[in-house]
PDB file of N, CA and C in Angstrom:
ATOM      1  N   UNK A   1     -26.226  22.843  25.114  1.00  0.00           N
ATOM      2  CA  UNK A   1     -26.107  21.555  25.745  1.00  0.00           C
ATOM      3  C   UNK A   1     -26.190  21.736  27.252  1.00  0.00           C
ATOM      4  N   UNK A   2     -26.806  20.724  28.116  1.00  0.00           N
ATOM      5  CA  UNK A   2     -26.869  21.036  29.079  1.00  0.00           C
ATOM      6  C   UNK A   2     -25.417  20.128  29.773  1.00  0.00           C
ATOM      7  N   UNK A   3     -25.130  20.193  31.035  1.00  0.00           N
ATOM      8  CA  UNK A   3     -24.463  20.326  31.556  1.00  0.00           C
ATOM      9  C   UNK A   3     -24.193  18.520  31.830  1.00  0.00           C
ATOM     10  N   UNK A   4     -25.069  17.929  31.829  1.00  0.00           N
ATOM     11  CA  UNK A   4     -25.475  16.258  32.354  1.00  0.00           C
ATOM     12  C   UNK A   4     -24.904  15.958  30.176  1.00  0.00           C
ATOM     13  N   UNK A   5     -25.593  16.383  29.600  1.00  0.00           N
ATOM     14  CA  UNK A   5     -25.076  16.429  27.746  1.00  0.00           C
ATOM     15  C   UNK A   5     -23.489  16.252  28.066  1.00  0.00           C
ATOM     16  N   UNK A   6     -23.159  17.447  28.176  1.00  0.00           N
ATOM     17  CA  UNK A   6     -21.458  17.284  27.880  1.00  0.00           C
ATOM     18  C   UNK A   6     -21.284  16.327  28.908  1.00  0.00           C
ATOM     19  N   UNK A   7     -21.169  15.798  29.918  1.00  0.00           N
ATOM     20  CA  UNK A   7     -20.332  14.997  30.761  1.00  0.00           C
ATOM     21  C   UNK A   7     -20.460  13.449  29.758  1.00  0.00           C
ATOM     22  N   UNK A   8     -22.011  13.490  29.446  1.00  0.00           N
ATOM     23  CA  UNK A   8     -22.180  12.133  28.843  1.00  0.00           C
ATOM     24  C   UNK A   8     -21.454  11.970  27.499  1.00  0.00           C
ATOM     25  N   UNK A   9     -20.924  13.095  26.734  1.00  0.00           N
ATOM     26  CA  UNK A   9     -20.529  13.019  25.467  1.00  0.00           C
ATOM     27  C   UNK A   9     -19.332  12.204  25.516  1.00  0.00           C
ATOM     28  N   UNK A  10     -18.861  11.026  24.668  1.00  0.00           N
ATOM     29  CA  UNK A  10     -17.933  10.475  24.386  1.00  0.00           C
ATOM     30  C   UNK A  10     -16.597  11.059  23.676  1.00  0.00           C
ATOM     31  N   UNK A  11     -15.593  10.870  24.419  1.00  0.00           N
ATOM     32  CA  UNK A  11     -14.445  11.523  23.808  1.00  0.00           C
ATOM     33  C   UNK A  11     -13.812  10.281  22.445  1.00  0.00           C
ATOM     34  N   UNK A  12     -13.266  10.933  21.495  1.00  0.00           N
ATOM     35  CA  UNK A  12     -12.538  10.014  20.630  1.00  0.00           C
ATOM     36  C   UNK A  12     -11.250   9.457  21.450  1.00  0.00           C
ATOM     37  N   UNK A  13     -11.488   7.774  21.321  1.00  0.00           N
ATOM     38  CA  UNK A  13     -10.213   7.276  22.085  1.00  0.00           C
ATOM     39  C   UNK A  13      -9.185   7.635  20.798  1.00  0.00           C
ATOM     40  N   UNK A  14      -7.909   7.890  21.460  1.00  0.00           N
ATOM     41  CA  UNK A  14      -6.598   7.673  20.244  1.00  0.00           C
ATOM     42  C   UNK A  14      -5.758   6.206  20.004  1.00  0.00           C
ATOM     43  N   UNK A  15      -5.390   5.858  19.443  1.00  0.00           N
ATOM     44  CA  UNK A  15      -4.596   4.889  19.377  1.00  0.00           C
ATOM     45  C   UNK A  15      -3.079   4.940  18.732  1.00  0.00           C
ATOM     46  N   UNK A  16      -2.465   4.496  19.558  1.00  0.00           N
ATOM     47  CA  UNK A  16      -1.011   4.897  19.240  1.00  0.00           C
ATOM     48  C   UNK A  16      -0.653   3.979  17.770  1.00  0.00           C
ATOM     49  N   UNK A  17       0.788   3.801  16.770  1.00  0.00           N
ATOM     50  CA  UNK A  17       0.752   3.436  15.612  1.00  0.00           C
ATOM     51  C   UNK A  17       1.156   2.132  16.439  1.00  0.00           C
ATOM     52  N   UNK A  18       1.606   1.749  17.541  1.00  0.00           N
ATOM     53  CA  UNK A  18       2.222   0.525  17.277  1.00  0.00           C
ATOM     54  C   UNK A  18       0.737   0.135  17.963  1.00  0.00           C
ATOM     55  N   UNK A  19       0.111   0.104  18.795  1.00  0.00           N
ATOM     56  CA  UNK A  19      -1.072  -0.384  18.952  1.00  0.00           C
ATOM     57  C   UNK A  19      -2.141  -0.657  17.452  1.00  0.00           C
ATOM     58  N   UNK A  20      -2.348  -0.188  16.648  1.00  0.00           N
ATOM     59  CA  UNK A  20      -2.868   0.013  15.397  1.00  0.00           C
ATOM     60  C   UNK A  20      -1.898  -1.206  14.781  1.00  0.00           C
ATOM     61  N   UNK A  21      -0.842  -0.976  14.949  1.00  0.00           N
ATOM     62  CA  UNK A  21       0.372  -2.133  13.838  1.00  0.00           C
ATOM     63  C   UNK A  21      -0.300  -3.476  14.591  1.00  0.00           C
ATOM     64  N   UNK A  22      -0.360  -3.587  15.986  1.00  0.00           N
ATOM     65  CA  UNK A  22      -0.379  -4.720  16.271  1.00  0.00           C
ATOM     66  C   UNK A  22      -1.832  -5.511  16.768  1.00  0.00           C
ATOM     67  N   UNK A  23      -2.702  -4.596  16.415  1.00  0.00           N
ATOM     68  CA  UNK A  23      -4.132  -5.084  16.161  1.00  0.00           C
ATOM     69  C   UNK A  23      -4.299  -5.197  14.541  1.00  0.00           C
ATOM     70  N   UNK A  24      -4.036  -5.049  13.620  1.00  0.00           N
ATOM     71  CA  UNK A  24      -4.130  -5.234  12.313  1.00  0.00           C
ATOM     72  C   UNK A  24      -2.872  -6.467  12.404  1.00  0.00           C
ATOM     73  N   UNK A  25      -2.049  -6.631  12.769  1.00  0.00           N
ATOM     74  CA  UNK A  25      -1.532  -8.318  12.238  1.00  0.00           C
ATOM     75  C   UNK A  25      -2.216  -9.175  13.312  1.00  0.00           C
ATOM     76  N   UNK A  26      -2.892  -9.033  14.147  1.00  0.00           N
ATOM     77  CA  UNK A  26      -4.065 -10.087  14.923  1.00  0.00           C
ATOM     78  C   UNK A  26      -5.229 -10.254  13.862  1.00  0.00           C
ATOM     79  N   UNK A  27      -5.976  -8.758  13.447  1.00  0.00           N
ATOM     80  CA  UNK A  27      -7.189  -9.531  12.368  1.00  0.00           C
ATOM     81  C   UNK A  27      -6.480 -10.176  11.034  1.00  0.00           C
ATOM     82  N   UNK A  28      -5.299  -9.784  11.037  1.00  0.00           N
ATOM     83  CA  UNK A  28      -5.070 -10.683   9.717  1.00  0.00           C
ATOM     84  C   UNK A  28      -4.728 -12.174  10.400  1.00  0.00           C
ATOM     85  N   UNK A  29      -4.048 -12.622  11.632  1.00  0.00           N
ATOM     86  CA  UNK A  29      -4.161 -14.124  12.092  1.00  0.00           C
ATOM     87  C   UNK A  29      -5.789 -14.792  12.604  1.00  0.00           C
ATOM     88  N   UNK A  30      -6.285 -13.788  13.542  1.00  0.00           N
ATOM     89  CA  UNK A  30      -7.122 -14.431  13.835  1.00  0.00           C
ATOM     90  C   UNK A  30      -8.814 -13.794  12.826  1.00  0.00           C
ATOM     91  N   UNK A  31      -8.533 -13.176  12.034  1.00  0.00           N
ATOM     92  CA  UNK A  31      -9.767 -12.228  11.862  1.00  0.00           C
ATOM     93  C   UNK A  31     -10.524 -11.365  11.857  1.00  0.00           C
ATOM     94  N   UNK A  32     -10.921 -10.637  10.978  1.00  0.00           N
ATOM     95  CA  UNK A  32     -11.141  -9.002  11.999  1.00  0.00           C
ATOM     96  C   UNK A  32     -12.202  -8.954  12.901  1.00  0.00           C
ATOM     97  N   UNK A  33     -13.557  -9.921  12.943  1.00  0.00           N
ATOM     98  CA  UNK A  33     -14.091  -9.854  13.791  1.00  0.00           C
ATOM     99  C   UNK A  33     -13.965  -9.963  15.093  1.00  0.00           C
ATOM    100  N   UNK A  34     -13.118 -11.327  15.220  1.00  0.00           N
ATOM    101  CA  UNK A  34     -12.769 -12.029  16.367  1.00  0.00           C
ATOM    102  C   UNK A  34     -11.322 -10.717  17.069  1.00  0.00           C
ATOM    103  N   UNK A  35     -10.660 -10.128  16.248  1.00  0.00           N
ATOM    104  CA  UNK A  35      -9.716  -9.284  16.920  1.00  0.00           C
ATOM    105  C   UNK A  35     -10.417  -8.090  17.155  1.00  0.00           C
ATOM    106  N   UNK A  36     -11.538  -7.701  16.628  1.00  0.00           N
ATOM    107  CA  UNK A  36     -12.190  -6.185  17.060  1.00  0.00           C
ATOM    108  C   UNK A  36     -12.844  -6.983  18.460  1.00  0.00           C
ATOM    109  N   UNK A  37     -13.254  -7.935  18.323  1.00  0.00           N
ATOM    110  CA  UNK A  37     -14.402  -8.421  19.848  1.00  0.00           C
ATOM    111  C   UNK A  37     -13.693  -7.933  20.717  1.00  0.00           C
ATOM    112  N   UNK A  38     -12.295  -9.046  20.732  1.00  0.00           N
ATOM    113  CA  UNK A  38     -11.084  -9.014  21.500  1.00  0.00           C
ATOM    114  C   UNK A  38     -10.606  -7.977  21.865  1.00  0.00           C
ATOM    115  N   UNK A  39     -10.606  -6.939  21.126  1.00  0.00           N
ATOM    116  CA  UNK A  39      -9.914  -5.323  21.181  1.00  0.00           C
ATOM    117  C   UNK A  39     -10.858  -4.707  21.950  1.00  0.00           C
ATOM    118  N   UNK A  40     -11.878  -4.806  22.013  1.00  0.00           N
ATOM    119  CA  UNK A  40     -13.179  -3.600  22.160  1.00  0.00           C
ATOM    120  C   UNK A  40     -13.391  -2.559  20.988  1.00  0.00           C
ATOM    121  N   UNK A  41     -13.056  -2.712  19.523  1.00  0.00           N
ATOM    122  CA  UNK A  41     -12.977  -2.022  18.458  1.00  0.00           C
ATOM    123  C   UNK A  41     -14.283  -2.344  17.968  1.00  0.00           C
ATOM    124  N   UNK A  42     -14.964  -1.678  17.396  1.00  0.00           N
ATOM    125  CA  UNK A  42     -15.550  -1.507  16.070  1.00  0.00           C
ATOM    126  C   UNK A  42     -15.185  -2.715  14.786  1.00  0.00           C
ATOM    127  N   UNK A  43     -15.409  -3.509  14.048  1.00  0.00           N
ATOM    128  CA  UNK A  43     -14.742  -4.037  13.022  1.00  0.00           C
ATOM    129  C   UNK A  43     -14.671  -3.018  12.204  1.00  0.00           C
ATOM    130  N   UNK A  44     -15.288  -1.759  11.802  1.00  0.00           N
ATOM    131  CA  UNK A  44     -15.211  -0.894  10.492  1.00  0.00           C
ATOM    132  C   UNK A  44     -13.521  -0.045  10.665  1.00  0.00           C
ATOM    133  N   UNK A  45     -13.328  -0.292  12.082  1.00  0.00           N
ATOM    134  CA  UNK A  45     -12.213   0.775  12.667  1.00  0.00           C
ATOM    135  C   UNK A  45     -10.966  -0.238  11.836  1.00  0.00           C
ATOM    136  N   UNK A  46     -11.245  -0.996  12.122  1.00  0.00           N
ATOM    137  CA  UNK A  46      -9.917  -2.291  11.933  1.00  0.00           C
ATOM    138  C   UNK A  46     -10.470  -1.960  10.334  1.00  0.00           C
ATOM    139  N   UNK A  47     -11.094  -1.944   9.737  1.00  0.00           N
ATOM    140  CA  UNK A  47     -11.174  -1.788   8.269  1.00  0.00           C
ATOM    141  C   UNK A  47     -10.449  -0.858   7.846  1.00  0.00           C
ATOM    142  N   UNK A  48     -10.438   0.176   7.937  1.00  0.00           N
ATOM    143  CA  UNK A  48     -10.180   1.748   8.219  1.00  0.00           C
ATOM    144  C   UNK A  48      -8.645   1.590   7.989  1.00  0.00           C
ATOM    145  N   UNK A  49      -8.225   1.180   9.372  1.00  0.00           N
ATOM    146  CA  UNK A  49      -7.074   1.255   9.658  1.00  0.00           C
ATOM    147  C   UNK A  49      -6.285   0.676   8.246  1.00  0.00           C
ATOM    148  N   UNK A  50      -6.676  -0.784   8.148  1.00  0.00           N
ATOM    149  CA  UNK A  50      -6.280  -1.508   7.216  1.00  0.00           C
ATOM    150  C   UNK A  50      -5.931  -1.182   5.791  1.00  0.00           C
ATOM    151  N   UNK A  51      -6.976  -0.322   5.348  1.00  0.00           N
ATOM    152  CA  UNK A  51      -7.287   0.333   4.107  1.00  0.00           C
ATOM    153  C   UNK A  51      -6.093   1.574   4.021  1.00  0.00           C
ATOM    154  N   UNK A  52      -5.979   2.360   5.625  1.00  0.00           N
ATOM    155  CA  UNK A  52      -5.046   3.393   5.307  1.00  0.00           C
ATOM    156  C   UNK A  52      -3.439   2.808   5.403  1.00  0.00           C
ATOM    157  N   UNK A  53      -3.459   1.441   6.087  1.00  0.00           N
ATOM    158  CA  UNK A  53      -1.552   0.955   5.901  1.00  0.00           C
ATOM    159  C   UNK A  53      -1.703   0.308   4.521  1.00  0.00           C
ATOM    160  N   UNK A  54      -2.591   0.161   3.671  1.00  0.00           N
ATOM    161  CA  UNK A  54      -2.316  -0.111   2.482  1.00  0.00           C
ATOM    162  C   UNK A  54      -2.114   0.648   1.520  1.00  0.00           C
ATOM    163  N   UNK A  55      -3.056   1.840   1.620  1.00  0.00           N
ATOM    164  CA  UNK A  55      -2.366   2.822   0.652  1.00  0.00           C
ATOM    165  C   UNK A  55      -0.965   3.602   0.701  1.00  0.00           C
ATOM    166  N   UNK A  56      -1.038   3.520   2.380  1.00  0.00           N
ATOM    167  CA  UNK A  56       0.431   4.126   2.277  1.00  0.00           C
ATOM    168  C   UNK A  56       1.366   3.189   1.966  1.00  0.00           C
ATOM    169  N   UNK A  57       1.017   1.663   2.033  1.00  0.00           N
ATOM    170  CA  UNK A  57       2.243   1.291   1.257  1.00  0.00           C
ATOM    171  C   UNK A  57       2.514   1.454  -0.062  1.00  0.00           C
ATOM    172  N   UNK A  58       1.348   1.428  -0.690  1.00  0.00           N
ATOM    173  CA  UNK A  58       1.334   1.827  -2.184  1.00  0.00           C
ATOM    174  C   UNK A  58       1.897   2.968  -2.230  1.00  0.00           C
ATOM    175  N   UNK A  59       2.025   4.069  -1.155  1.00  0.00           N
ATOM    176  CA  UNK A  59       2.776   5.584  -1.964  1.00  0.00           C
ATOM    177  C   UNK A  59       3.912   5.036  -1.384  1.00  0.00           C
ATOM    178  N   UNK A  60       4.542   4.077  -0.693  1.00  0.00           N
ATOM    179  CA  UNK A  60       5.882   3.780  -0.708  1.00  0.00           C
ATOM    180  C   UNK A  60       6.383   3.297  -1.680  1.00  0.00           C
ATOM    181  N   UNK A  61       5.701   2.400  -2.150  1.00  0.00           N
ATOM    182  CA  UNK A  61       6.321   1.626  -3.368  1.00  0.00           C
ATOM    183  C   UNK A  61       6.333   2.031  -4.269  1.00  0.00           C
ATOM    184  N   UNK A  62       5.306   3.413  -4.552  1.00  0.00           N
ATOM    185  CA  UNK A  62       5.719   4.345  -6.147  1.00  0.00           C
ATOM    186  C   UNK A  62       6.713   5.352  -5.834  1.00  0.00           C
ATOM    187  N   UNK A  63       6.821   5.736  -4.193  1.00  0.00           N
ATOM    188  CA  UNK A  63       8.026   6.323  -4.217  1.00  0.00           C
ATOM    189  C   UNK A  63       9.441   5.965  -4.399  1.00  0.00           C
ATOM    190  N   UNK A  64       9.425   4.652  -4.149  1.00  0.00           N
ATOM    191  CA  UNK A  64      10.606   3.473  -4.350  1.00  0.00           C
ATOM    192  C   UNK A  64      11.098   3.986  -5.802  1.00  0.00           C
ATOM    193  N   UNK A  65       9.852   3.396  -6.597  1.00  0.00           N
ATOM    194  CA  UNK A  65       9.820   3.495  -7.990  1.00  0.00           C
ATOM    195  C   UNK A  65      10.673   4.266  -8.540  1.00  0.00           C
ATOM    196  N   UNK A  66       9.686   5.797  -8.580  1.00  0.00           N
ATOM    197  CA  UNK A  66      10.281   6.863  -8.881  1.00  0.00           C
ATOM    198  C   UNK A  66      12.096   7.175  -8.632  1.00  0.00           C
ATOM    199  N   UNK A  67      12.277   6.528  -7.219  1.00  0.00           N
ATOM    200  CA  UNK A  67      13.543   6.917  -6.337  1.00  0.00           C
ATOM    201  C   UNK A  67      14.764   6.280  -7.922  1.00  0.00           C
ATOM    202  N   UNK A  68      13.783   4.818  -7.806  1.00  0.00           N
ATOM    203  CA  UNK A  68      14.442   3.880  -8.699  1.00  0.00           C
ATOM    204  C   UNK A  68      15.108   4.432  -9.947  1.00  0.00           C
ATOM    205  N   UNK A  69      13.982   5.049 -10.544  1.00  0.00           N
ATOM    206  CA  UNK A  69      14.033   5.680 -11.578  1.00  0.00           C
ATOM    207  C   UNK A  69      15.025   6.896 -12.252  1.00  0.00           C
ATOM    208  N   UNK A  70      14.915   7.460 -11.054  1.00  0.00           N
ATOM    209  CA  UNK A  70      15.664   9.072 -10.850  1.00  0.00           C
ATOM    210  C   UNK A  70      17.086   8.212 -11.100  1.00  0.00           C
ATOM    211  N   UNK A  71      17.508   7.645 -10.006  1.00  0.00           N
ATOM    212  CA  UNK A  71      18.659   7.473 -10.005  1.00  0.00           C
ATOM    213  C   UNK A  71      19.263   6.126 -11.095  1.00  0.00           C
ATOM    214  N   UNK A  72      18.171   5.923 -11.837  1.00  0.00           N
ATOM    215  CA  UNK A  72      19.020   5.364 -13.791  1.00  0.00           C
ATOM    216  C   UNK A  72      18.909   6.279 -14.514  1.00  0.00           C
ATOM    217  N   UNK A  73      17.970   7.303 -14.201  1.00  0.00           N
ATOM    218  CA  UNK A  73      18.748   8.733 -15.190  1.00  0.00           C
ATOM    219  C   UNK A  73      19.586   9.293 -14.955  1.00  0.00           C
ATOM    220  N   UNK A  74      20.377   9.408 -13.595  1.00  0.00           N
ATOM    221  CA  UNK A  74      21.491  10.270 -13.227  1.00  0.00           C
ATOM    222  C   UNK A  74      22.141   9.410 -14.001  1.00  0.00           C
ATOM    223  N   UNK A  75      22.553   8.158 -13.673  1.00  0.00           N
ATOM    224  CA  UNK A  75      23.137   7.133 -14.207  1.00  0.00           C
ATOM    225  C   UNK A  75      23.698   7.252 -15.356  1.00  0.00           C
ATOM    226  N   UNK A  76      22.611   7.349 -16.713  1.00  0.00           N
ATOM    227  CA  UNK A  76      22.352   7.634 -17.729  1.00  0.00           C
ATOM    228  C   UNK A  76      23.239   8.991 -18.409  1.00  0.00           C
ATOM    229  N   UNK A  77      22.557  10.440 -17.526  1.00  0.00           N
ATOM    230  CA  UNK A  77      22.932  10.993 -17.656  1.00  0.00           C
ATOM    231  C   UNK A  77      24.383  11.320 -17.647  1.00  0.00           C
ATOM    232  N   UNK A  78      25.391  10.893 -16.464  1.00  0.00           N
ATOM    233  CA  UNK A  78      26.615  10.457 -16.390  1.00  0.00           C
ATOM    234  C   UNK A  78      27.463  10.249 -17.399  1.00  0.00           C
ATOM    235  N   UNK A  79      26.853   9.187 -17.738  1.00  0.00           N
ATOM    236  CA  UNK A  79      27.152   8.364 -19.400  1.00  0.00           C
ATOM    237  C   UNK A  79      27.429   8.783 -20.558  1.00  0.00           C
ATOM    238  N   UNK A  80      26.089   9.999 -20.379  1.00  0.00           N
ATOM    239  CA  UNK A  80      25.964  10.410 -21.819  1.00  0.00           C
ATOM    240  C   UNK A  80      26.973  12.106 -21.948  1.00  0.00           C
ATOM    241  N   UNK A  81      27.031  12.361 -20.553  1.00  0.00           N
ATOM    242  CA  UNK A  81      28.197  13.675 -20.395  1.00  0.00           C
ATOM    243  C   UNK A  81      29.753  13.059 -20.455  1.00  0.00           C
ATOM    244  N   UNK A  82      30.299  12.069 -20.099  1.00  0.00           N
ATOM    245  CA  UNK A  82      31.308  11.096 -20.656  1.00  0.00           C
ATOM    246  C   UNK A  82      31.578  11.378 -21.895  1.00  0.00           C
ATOM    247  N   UNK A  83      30.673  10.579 -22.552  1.00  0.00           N
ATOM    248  CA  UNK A  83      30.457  10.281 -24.041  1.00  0.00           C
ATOM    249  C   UNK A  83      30.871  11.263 -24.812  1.00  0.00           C
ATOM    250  N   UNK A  84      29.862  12.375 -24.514  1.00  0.00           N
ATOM    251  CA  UNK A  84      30.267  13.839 -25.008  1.00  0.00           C
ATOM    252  C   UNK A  84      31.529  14.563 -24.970  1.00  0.00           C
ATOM    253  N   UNK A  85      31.740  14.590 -23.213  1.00  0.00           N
ATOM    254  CA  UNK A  85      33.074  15.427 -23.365  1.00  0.00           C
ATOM    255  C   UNK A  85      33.864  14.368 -24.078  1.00  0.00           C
ATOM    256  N   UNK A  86      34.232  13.129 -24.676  1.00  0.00           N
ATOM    257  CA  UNK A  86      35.198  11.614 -25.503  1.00  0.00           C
ATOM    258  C   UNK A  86      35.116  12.633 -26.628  1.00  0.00           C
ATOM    259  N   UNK A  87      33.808  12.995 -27.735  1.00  0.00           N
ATOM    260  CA  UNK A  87      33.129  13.191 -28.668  1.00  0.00           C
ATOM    261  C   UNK A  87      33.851  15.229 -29.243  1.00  0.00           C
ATOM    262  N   UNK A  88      34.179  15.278 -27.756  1.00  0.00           N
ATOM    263  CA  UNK A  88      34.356  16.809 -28.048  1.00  0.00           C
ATOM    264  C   UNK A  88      35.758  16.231 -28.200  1.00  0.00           C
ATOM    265  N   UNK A  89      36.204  15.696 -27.407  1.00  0.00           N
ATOM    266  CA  UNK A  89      37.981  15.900 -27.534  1.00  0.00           C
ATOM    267  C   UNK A  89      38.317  15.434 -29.009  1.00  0.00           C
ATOM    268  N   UNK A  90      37.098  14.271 -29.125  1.00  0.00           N
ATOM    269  CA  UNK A  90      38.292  13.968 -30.803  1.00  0.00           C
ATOM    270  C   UNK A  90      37.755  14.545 -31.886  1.00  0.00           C
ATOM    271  N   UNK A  91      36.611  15.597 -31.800  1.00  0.00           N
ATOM    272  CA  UNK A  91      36.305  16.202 -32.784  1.00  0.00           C
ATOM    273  C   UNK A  91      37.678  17.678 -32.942  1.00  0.00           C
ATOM    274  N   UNK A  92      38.186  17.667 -32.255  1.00  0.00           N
ATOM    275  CA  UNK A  92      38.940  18.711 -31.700  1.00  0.00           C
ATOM    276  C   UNK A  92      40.933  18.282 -32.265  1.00  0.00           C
ATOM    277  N   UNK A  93      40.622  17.006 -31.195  1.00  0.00           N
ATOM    278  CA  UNK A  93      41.830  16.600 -32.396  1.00  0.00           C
ATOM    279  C   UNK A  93      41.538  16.053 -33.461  1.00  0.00           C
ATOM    280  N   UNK A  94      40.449  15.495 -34.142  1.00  0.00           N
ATOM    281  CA  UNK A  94      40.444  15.482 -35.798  1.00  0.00           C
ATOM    282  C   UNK A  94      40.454  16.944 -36.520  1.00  0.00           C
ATOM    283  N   UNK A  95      40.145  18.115 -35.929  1.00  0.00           N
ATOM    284  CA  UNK A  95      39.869  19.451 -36.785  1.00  0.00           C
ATOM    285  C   UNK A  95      41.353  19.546 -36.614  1.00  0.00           C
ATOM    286  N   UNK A  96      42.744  18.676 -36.268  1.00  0.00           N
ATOM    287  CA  UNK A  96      43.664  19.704 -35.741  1.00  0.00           C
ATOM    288  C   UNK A  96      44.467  18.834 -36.956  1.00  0.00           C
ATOM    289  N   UNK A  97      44.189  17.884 -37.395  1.00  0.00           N
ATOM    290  CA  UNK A  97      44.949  17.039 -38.689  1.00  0.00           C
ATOM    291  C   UNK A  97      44.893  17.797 -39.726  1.00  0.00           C
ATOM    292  N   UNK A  98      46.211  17.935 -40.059  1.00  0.00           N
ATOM    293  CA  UNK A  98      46.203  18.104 -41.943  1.00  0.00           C
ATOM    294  C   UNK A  98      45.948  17.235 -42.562  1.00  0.00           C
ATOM    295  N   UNK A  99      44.577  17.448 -43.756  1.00  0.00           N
ATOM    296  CA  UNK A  99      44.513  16.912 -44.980  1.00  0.00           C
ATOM    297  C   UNK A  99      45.594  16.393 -45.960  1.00  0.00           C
TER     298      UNK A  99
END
């Protein structure tokens, strides 16, 4: 590359998350076109973006799930070690009765 090449090469701008948070609830009020104009964005960028706070909400909400889940089997489990040690004691005092 010559030397006039690299100066002209475009760097990737970054965008911080709350900048990103708060250009994605503008294309959802005003539109994504009209908020990329507005932004100086790309519309595919605002797509992008959009597509990736949705999946991650989806791995929030199966992590919820799961969280949900785990903790009605401890639950469960609890219950059923209760139950048992009840199950041991009176098998213990029924073996201790005379016939």
């Amino acid at each position: 590359m010559t030397e006039k090449q690299a100066e002209g090469k475009a760097r990737r701008q970054r965008y911080s998350a709350e900048f990103r948070r708060q250009a994605l609830l503008r294309a959802t009020k005003d539109g994504v076109a009209v908020a990329a104009r507005d932004l100086g964005l790309p519309p595919a960028q605002l797509y992008a973006w959009r597509g990736r706070a949705q999946q991650q909400g989806q791995d929030a909400e199966a992590q919820q799930l799961v969280q949900s889940e785990l903790a009605r089997l401890k639950r469960e489990m609890t219950r059923l070690e209760e139950e048992n040690a009840f199950l041991k004691k009176a098998a213990a005092y029924f073996a201790k009765q005379p016939k």
